[in-house]
N, C-alpha and C. Protein backbone atom coordinates (compact mmCIF):
# COMPACT_ATOMS: atom_id res chain seq x y z
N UNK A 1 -23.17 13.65 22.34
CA UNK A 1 -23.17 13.07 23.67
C UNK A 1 -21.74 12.96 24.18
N UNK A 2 -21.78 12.96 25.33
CA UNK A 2 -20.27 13.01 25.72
C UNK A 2 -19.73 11.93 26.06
N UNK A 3 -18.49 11.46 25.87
CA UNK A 3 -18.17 10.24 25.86
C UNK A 3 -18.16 9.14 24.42
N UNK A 4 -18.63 10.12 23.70
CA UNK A 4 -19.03 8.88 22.46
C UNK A 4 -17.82 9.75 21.50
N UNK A 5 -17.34 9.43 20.65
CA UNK A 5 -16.67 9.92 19.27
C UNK A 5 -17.30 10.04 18.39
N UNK A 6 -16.87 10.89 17.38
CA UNK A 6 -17.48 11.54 16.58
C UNK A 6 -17.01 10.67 15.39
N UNK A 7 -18.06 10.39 14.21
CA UNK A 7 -17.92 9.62 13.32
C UNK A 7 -16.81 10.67 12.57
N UNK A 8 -15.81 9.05 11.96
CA UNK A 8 -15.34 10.09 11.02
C UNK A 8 -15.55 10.83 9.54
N UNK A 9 -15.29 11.79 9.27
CA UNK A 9 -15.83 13.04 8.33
C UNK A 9 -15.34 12.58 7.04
N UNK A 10 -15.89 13.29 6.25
CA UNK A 10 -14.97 12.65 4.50
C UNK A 10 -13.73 13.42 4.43
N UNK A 11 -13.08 14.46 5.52
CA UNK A 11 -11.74 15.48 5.20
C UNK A 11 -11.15 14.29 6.03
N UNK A 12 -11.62 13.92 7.36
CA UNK A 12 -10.80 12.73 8.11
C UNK A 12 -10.21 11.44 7.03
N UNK A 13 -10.98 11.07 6.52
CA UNK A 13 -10.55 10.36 5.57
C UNK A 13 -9.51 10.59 4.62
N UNK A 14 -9.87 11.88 4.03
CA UNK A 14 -8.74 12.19 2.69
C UNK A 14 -7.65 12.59 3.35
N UNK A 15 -7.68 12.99 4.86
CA UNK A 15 -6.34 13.16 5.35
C UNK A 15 -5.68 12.23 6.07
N UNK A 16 -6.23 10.79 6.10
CA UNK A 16 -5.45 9.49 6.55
C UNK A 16 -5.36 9.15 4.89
N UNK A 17 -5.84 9.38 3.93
CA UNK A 17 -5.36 8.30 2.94
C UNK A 17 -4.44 9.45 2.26
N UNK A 18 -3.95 10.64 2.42
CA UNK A 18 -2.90 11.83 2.49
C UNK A 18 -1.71 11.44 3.01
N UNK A 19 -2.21 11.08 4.45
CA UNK A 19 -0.87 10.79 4.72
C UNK A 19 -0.02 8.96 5.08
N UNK A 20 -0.83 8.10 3.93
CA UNK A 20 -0.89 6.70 4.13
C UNK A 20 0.89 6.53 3.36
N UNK A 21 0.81 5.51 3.79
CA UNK A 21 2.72 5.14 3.52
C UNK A 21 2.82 4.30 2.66
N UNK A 22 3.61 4.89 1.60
CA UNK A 22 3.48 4.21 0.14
C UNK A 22 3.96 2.97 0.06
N UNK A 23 4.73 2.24 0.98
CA UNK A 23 5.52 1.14 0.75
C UNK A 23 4.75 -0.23 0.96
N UNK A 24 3.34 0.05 0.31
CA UNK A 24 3.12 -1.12 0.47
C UNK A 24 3.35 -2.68 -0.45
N UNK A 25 3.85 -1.75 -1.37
CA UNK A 25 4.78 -2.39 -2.58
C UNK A 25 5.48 -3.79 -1.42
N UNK A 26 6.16 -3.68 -0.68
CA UNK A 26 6.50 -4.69 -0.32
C UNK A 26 6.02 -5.96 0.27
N UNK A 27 4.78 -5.77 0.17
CA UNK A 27 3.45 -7.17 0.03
C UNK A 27 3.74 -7.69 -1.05
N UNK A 28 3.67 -6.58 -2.34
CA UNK A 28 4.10 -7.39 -3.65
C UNK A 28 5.16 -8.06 -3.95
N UNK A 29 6.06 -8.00 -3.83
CA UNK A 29 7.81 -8.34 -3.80
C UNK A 29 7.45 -9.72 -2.90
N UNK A 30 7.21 -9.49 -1.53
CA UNK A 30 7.37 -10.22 -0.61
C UNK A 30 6.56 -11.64 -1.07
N UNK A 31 5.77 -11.43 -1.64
CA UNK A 31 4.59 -12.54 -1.82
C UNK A 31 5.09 -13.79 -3.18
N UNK A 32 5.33 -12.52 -3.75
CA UNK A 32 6.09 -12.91 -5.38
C UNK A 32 7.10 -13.92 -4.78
N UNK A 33 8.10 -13.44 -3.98
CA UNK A 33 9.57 -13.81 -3.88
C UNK A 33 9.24 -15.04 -3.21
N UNK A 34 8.42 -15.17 -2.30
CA UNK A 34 7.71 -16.40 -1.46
C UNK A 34 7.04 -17.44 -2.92
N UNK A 35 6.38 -17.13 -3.61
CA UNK A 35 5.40 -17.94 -4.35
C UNK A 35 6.44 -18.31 -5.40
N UNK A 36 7.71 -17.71 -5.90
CA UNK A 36 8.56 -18.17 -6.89
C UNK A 36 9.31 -19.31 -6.00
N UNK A 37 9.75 -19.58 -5.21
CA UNK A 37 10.58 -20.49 -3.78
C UNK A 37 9.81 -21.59 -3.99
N UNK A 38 8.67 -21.20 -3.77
CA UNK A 38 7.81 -22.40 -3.08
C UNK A 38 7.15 -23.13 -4.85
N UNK A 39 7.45 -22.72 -5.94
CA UNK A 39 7.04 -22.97 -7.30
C UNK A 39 8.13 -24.01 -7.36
N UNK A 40 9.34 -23.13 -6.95
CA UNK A 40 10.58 -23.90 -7.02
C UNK A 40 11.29 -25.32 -6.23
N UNK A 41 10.26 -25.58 -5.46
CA UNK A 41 10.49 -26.60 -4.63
C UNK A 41 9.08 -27.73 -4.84
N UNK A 42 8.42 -27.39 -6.32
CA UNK A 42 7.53 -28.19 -6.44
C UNK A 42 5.66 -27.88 -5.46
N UNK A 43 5.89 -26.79 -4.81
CA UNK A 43 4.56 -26.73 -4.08
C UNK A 43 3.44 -25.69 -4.91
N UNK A 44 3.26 -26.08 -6.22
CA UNK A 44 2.72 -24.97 -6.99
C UNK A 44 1.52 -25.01 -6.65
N UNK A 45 0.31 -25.50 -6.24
CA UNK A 45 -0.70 -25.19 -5.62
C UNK A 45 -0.73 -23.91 -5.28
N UNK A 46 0.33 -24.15 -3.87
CA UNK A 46 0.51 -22.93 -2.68
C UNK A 46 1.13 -21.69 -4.18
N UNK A 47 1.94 -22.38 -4.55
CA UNK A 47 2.64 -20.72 -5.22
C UNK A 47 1.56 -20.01 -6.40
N UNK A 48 0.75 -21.15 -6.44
CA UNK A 48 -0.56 -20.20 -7.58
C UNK A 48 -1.00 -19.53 -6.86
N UNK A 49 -1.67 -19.88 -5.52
CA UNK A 49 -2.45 -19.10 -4.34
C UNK A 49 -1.99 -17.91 -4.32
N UNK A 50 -0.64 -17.83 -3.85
CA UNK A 50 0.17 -16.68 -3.53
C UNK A 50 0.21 -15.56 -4.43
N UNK A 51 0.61 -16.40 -5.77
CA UNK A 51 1.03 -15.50 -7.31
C UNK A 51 -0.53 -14.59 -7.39
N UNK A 52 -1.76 -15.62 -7.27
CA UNK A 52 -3.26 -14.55 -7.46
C UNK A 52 -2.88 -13.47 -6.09
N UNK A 53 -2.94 -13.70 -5.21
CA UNK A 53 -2.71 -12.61 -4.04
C UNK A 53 -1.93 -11.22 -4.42
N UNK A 54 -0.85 -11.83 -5.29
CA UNK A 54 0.08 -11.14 -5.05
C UNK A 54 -0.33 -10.34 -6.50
N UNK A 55 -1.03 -11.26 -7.42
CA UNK A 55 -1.73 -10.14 -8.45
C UNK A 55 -2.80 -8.97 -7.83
N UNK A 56 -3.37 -9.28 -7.25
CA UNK A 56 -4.67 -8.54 -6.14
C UNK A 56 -3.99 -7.30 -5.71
N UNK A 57 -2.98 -8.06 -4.91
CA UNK A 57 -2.63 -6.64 -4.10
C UNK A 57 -1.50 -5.98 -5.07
N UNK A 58 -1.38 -6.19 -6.14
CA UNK A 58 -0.12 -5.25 -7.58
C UNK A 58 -1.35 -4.48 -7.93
N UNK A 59 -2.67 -4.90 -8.29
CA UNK A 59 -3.39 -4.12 -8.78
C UNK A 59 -3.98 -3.37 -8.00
N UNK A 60 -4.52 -3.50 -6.92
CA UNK A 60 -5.00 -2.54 -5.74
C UNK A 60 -4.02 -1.81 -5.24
N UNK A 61 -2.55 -2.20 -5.36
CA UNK A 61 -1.27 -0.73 -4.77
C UNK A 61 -1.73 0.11 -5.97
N UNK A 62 -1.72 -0.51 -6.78
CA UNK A 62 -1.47 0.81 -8.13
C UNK A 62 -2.18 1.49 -8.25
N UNK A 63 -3.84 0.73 -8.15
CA UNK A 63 -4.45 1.77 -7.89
C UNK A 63 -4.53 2.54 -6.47
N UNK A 64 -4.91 2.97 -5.46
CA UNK A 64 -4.51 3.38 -4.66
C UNK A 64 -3.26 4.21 -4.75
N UNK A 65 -2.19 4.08 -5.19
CA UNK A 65 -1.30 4.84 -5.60
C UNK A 65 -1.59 5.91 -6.33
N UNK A 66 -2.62 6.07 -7.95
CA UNK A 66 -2.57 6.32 -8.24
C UNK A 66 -3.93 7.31 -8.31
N UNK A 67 -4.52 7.26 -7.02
CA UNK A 67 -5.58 7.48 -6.65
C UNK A 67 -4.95 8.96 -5.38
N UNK A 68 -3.75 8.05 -4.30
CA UNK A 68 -2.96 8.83 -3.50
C UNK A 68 -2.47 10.42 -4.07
N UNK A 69 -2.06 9.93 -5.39
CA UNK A 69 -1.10 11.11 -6.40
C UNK A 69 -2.45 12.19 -6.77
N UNK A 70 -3.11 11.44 -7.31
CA UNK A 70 -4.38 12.54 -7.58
C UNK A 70 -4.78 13.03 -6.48
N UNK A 71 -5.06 12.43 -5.12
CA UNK A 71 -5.88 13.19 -4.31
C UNK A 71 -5.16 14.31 -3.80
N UNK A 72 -3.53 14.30 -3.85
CA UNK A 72 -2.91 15.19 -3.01
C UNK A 72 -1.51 14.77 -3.32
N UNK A 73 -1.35 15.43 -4.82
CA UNK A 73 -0.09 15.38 -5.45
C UNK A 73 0.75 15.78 -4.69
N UNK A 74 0.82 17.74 -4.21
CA UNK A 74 1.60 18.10 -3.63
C UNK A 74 1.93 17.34 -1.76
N UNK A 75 1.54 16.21 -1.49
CA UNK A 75 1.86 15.70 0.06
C UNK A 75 2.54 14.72 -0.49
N UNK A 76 2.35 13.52 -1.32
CA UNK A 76 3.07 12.85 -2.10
C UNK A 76 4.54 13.03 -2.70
N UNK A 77 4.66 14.49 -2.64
CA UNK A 77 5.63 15.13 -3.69
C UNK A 77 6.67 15.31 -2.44
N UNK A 78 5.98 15.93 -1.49
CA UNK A 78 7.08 16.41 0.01
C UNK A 78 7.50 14.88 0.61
N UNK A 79 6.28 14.15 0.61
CA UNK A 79 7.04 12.95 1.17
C UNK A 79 7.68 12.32 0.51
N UNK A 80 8.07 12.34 -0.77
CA UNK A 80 9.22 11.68 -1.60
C UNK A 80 10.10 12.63 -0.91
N UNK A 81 10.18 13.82 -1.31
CA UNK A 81 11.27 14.62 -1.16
C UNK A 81 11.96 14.41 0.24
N UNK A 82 11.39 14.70 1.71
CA UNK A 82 12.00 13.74 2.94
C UNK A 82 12.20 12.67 2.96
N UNK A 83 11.59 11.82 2.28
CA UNK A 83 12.68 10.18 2.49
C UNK A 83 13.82 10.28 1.85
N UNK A 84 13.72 11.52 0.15
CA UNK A 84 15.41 11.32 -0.35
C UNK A 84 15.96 11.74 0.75
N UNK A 85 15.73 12.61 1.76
CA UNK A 85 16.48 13.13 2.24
C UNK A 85 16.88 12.35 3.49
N UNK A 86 15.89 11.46 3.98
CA UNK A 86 16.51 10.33 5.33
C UNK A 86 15.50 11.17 6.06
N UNK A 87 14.86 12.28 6.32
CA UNK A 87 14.13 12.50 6.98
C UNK A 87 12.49 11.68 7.10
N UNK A 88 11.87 11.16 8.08
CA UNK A 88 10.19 10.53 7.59
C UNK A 88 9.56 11.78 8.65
N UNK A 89 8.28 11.97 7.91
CA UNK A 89 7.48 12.34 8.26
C UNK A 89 6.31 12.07 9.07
């Protein structure tokens, strides 16, 4: 019908999670670095909260990461290779 979009396909998919941006590592860092502060100022409640989060999303980058590498080693491989270089894709 016209006007409507077309669901997306299972190649639509493997080619957004192809070309997804690896840095999501910095949820992990970020969360950590927040939940060690806030441990440190006595609010450990909040910094347990955080520390499980921040376990969640260490184990879901990795996988996903390691899911990214298998699906499409060689796109993985070029986009390392342009960021050494300062170029993004």
């Amino acid at each position: 019908m016209p006007g409507h979009p077309l669901p997306p396909t299972a190649s639509d998919s493997l080619d957004s999670f192809r070309r997804s941006f690896p840095g999501g590592f910095a949820l992990v860092m970020a969360t950590g670095i927040v939940s060690v502060a806030l441990d440190g100022q006595g609010h450990g409640l909040v910094a347990h909260a955080l520390f499980g989060i921040n376990l969640a999303a260490y184990a879901l980058f990795c996988v996903a990461g390691v899911a990214r590498i298998t699906a499409a080693p060689h796109a993985v491989a070029g986009r390392s290779v342009t960021m050494r270089a300062g170029r993004r894709s």
